[in-house]
N, C-alpha and C. Protein backbone atom coordinates (compact mmCIF):
# COMPACT_ATOMS: atom_id res chain seq x y z
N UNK A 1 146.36 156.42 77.46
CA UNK A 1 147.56 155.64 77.64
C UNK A 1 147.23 154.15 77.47
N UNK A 2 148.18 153.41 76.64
CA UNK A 2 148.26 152.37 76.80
C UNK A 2 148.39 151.42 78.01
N UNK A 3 147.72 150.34 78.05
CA UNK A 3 147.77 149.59 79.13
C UNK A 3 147.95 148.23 78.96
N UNK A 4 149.03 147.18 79.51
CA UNK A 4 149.25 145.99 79.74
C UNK A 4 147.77 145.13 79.41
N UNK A 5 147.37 143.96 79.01
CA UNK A 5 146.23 143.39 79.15
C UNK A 5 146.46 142.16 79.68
N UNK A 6 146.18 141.16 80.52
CA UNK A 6 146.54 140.17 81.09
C UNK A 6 145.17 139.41 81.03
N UNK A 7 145.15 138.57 80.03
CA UNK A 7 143.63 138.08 79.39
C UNK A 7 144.21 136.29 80.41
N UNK A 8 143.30 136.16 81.42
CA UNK A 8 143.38 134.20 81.78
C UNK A 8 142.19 133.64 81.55
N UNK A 9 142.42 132.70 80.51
CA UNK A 9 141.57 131.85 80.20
C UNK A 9 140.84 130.19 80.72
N UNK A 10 140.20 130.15 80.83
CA UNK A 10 139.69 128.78 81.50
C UNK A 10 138.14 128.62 81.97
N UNK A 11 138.21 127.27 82.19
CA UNK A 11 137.11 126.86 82.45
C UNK A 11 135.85 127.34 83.50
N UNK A 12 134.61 127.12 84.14
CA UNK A 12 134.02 128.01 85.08
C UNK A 12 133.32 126.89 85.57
N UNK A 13 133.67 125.82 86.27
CA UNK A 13 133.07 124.48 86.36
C UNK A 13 132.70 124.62 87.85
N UNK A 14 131.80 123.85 88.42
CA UNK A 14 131.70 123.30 89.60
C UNK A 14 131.90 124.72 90.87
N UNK A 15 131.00 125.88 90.58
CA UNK A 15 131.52 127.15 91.15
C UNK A 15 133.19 127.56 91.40
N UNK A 16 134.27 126.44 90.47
CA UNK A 16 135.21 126.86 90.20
C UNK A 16 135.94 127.54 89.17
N UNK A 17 137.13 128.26 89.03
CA UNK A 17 137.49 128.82 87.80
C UNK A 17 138.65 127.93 87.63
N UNK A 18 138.34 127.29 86.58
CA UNK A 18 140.08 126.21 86.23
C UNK A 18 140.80 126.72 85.15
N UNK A 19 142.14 127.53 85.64
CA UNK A 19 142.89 128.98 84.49
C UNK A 19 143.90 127.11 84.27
N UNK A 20 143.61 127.70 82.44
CA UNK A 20 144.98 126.56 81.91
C UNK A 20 145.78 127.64 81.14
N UNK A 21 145.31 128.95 80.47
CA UNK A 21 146.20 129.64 80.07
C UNK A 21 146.05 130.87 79.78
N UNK A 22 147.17 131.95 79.88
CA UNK A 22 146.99 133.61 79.82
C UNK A 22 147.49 134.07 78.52
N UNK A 23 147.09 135.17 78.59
CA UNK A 23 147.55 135.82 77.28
C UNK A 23 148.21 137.36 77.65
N UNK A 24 149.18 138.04 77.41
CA UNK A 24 149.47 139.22 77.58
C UNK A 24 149.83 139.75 76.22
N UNK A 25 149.07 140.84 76.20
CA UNK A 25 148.90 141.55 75.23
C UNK A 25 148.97 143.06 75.69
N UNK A 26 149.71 144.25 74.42
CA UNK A 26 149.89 145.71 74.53
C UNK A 26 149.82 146.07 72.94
N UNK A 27 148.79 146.96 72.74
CA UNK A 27 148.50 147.28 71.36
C UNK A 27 148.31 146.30 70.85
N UNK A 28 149.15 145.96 69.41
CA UNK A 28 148.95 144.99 68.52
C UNK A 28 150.10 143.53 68.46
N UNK A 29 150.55 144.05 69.98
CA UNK A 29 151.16 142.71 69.92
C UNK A 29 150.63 141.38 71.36
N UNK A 30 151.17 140.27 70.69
CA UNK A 30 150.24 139.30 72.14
C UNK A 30 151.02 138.31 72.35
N UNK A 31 151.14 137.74 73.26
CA UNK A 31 151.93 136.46 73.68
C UNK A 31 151.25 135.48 74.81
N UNK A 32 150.98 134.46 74.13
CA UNK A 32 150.09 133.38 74.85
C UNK A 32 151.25 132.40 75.26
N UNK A 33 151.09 132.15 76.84
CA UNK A 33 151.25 131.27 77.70
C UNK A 33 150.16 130.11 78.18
N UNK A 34 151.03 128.94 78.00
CA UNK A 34 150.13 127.84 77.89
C UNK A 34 150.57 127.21 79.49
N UNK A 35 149.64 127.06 80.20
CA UNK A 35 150.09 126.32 81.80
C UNK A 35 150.39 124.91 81.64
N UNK A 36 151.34 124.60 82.60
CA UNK A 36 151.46 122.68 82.44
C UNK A 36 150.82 122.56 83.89
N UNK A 37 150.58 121.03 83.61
CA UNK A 37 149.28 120.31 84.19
C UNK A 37 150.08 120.83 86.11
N UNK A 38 151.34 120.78 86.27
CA UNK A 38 151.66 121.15 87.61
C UNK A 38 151.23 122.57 87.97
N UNK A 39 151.03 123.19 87.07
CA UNK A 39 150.70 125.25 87.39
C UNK A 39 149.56 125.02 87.49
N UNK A 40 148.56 124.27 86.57
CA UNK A 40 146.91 124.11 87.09
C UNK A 40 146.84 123.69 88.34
N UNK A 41 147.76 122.45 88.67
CA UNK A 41 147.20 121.92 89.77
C UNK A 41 147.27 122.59 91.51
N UNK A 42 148.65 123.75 90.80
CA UNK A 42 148.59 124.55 92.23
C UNK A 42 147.07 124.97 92.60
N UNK A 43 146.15 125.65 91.06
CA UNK A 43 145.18 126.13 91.72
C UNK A 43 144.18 125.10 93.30
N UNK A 44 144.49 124.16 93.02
CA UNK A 44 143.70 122.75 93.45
C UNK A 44 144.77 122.97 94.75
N UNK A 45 146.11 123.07 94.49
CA UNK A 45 146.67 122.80 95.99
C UNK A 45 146.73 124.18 97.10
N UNK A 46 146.74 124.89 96.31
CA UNK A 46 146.38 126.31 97.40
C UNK A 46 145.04 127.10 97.67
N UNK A 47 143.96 125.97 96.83
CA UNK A 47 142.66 126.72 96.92
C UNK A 47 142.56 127.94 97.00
N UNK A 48 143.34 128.06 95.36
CA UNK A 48 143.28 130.11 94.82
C UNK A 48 143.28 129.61 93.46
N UNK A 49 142.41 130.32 92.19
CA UNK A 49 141.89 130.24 91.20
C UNK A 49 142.85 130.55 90.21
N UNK A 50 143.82 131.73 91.21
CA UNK A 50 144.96 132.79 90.36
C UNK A 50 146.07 132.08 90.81
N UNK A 51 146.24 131.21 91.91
CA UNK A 51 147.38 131.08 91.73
C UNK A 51 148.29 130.15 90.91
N UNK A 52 147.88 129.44 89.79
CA UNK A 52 148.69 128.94 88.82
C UNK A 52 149.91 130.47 88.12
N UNK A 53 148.95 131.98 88.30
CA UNK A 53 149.59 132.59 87.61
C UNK A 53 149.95 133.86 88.50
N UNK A 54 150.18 133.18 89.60
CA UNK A 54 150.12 134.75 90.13
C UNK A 54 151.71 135.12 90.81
N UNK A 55 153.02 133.87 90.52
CA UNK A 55 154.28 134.98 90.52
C UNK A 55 154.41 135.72 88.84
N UNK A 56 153.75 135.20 87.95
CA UNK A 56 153.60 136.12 87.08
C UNK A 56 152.72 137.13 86.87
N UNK A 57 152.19 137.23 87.87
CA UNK A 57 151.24 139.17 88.51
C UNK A 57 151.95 139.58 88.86
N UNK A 58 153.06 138.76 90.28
CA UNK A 58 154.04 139.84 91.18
C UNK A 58 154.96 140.32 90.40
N UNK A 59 155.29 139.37 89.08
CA UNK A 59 156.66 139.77 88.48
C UNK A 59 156.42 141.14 87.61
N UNK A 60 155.12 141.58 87.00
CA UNK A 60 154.57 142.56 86.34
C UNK A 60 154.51 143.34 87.02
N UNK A 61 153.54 143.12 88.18
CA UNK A 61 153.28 144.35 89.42
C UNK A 61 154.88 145.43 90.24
N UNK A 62 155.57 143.90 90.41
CA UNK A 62 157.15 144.15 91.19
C UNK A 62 157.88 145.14 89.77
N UNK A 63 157.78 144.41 88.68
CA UNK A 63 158.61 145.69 87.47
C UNK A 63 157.63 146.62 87.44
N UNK A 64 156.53 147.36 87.87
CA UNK A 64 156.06 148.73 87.60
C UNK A 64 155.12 148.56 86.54
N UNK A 65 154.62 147.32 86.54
CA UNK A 65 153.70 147.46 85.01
C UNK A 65 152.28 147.36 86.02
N UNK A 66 151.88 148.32 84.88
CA UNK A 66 150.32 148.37 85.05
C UNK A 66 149.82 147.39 84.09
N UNK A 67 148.44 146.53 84.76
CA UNK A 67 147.74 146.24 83.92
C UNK A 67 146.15 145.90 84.08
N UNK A 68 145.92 145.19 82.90
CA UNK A 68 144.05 145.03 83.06
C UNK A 68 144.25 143.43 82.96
N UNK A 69 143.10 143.16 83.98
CA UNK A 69 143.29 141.89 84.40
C UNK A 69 142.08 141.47 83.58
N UNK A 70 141.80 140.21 82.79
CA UNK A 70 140.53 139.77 81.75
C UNK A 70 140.45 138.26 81.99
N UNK A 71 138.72 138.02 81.89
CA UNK A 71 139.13 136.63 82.39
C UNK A 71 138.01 135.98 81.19
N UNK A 72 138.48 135.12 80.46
CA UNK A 72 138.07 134.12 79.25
C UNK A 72 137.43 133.13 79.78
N UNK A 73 136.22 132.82 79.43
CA UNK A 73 135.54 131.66 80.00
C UNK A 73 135.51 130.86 79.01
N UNK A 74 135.63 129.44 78.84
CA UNK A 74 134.85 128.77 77.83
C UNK A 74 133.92 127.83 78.08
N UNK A 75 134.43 127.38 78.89
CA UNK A 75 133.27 126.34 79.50
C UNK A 75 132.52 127.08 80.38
N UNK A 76 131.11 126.13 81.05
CA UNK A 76 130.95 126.87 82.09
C UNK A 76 129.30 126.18 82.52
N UNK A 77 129.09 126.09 83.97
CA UNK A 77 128.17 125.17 84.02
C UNK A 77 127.03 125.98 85.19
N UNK A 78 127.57 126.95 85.64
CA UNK A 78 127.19 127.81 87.37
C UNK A 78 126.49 128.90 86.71
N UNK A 79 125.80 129.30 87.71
CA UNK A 79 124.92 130.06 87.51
C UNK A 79 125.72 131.54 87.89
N UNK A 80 126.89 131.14 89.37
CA UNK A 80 127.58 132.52 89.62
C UNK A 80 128.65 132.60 89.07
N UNK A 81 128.71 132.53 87.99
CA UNK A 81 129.29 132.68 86.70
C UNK A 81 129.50 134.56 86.88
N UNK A 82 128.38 135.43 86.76
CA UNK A 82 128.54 136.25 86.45
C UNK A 82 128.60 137.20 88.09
N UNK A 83 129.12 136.62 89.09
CA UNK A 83 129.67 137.17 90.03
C UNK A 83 130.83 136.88 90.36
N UNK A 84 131.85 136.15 89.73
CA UNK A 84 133.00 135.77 89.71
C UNK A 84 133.75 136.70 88.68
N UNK A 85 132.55 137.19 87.73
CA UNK A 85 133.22 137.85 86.38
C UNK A 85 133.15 138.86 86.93
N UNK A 86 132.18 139.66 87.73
CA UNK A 86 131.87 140.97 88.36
C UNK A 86 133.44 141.00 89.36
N UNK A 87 133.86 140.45 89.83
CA UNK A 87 134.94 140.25 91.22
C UNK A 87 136.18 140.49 90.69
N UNK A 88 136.27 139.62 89.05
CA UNK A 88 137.44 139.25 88.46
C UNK A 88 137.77 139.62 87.38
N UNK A 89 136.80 140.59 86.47
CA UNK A 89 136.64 140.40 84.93
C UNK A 89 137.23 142.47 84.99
N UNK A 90 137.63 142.52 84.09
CA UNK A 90 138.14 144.10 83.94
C UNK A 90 138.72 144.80 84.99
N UNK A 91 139.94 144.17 85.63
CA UNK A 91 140.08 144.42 87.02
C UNK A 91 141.46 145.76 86.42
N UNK A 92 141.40 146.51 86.41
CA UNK A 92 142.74 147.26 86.67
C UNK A 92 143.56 147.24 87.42
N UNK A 93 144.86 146.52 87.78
CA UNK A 93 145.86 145.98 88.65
C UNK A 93 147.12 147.43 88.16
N UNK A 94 147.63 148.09 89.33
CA UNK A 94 148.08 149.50 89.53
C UNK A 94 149.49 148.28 90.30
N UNK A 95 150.73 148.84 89.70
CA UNK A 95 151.86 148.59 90.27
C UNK A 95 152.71 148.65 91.39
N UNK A 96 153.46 147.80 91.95
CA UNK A 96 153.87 148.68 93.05
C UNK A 96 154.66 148.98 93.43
N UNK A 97 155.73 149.57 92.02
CA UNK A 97 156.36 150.37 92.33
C UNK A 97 156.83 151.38 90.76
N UNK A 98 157.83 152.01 90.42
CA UNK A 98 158.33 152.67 89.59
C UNK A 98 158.72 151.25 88.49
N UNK A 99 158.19 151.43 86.97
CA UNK A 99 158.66 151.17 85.86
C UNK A 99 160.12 150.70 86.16
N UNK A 100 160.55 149.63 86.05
CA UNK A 100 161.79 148.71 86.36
C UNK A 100 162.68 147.76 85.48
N UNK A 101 162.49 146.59 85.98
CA UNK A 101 163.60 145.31 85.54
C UNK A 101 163.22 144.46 85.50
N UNK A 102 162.83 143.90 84.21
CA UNK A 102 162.40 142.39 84.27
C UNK A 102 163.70 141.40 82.98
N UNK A 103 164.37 140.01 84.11
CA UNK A 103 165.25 139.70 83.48
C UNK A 103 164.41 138.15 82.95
N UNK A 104 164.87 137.96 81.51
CA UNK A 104 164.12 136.68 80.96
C UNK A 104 165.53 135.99 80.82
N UNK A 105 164.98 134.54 81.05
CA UNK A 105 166.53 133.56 81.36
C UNK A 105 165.92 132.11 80.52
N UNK A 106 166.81 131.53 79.50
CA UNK A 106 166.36 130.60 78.75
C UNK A 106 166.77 129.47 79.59
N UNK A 107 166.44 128.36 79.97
CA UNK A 107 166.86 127.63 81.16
C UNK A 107 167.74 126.63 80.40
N UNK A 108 167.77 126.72 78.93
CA UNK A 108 169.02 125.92 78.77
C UNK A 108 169.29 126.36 77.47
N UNK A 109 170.01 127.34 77.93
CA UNK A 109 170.51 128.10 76.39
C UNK A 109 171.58 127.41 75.65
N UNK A 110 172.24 126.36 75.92
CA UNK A 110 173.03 125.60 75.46
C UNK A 110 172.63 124.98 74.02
N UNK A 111 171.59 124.87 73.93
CA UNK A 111 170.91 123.57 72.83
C UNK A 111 170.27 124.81 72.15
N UNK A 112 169.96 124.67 70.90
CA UNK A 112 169.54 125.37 69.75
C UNK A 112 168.23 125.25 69.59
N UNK A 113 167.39 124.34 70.31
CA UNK A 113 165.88 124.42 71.06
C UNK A 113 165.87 125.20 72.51
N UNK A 114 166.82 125.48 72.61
CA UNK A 114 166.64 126.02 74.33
C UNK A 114 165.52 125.10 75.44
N UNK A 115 165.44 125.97 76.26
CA UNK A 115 164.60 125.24 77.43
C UNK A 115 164.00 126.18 77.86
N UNK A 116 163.19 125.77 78.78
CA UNK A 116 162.19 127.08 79.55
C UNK A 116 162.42 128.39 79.62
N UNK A 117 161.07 129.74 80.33
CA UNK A 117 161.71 130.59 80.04
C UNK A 117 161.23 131.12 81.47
N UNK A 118 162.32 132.13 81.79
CA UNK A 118 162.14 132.32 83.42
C UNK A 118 161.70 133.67 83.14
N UNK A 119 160.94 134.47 83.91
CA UNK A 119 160.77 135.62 84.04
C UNK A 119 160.87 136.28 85.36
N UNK A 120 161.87 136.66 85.70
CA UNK A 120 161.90 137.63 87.00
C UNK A 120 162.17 138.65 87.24
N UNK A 121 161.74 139.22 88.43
CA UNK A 121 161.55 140.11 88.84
C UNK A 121 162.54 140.66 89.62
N UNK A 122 162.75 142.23 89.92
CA UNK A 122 164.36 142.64 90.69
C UNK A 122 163.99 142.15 91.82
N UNK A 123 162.25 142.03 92.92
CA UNK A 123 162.38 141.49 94.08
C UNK A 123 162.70 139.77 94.26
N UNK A 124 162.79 139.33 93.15
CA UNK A 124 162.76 137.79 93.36
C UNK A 124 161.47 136.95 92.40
N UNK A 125 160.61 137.50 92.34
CA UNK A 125 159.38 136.91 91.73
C UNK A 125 159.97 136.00 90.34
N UNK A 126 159.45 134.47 90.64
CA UNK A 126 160.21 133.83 89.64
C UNK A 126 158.50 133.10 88.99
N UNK A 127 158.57 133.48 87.76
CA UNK A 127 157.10 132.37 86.86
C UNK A 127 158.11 131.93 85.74
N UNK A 128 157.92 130.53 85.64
CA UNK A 128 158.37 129.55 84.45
C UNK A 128 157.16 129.58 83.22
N UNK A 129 157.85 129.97 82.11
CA UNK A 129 156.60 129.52 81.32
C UNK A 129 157.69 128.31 80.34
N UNK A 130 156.64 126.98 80.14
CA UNK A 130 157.15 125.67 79.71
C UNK A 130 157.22 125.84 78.28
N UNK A 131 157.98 125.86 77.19
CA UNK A 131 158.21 125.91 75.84
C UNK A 131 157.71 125.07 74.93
N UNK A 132 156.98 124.26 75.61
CA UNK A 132 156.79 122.63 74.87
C UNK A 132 156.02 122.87 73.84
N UNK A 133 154.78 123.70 73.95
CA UNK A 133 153.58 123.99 73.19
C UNK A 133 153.77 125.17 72.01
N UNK A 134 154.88 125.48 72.09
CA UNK A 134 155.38 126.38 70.98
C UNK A 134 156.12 125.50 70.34
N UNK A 135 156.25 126.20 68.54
CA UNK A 135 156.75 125.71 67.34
C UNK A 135 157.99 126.46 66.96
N UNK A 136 158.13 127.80 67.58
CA UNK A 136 159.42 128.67 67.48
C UNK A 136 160.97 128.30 68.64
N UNK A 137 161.83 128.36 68.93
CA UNK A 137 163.25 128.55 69.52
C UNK A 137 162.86 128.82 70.55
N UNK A 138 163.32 128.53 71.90
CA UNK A 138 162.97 129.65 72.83
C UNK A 138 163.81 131.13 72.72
N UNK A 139 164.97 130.95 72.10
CA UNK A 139 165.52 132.50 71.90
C UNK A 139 164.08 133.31 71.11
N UNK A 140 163.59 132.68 69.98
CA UNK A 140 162.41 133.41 69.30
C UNK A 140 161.59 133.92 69.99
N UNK A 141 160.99 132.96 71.17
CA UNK A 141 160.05 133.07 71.85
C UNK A 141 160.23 134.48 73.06
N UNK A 142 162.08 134.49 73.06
CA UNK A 142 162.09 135.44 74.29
C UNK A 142 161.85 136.50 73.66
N UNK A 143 162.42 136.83 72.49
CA UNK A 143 162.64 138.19 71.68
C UNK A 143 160.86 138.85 71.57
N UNK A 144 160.06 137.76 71.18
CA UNK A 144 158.73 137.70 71.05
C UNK A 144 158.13 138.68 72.53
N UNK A 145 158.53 137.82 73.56
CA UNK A 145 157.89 138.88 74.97
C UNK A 145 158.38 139.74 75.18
N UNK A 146 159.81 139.79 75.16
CA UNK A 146 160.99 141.04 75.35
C UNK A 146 160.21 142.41 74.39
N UNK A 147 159.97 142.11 73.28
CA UNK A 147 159.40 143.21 72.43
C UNK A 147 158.25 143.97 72.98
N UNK A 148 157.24 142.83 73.00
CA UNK A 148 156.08 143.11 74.07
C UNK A 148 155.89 143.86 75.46
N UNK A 149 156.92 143.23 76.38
CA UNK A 149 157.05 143.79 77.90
C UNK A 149 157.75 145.27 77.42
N UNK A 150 158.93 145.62 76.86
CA UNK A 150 159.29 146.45 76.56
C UNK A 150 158.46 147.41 75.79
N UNK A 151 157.25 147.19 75.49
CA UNK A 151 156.16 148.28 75.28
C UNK A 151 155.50 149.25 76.29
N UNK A 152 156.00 148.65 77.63
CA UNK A 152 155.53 149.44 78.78
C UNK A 152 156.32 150.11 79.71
N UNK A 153 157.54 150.07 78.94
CA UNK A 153 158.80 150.70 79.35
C UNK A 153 159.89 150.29 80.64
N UNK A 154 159.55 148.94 80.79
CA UNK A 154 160.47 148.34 81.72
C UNK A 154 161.51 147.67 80.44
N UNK A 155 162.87 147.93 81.62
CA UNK A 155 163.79 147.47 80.94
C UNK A 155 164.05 146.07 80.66
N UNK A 156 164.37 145.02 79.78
CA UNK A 156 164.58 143.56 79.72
C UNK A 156 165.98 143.81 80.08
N UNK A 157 166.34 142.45 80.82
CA UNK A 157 167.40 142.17 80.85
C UNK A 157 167.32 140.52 80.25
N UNK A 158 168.61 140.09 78.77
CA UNK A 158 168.28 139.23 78.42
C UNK A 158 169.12 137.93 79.20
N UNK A 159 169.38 136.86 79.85
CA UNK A 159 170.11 135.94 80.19
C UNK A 159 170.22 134.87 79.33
């Protein structure tokens, strides 16, 4: 069976992990999310590595998706490098609950560039991903994940 891949990429500095951006990928399709400098800096304000990205775990986990958690290093200066990867690296993340509802909301569908894109969850779980760093519409961009998430058999709902 196919499985969700949830690839976060970043740095491995100072026995820290600094995530600037994820990738979710199923088969042959992928969609990269780029963090803005406020989603990094949660990691710094809640002293958690994941949490720049982690209402977008609950929002996967809360719709019923399974996935594999992967972690991209590029930099990297520590020696426990490879006990952070042991802790964090090929993690299989199991859902928690039944295959569901995930609704994507363009935050300003008015304008023919749109605006941000919301992804939530039926319990509430809200992750913004910022549009800035893409060259496509955000309607393009939703159709782009909508295709994707809908590979694992949760339903989109489009807003």
């Amino acid at each position: 069976m196919n499985k969700l891949q949830l690839t976060l990429s970043g740095d491995y500095l100072d026995n820290s992990f600094i995530l600037y951006s994820a990738n979710i990928s199923f088969g042959d399709l992928s969609f990269s999310i780029f963090l803005t400098a406020e989603q990094t800096q949660m990691a710094i304000d809640y002293d958690d590595a994941f949490a720049p990205v982690l209402e977008l775990m609950n929002a996967l986990s809360d719709a019923g998706i399974a996935y594999i958690q992967k972690i991209e290093i590029d930099q990297d200066d520590e020696e426990d490098l490879e006990g952070f990867l042991n802790n964090h690296n090929d993690v299989d993340i199991e859902p928690w609950t039944d295959v569901n509802i995930l609704t994507l909301t363009d935050t300003n569908s008015a304008t023919s560039e749109g605006g941000n894109i919301i992804i939530e969850s039926n319990s509430g779980h809200i992750f913004e991903i910022s549009t800035e760093n893409y060259e496509d519409s955000t309607s393009m961009i939703i159709c782009q994940l909508s295709e994707l998430l809908k590979k694992t058999g949760v339903k989109i709902i489009l807003n």
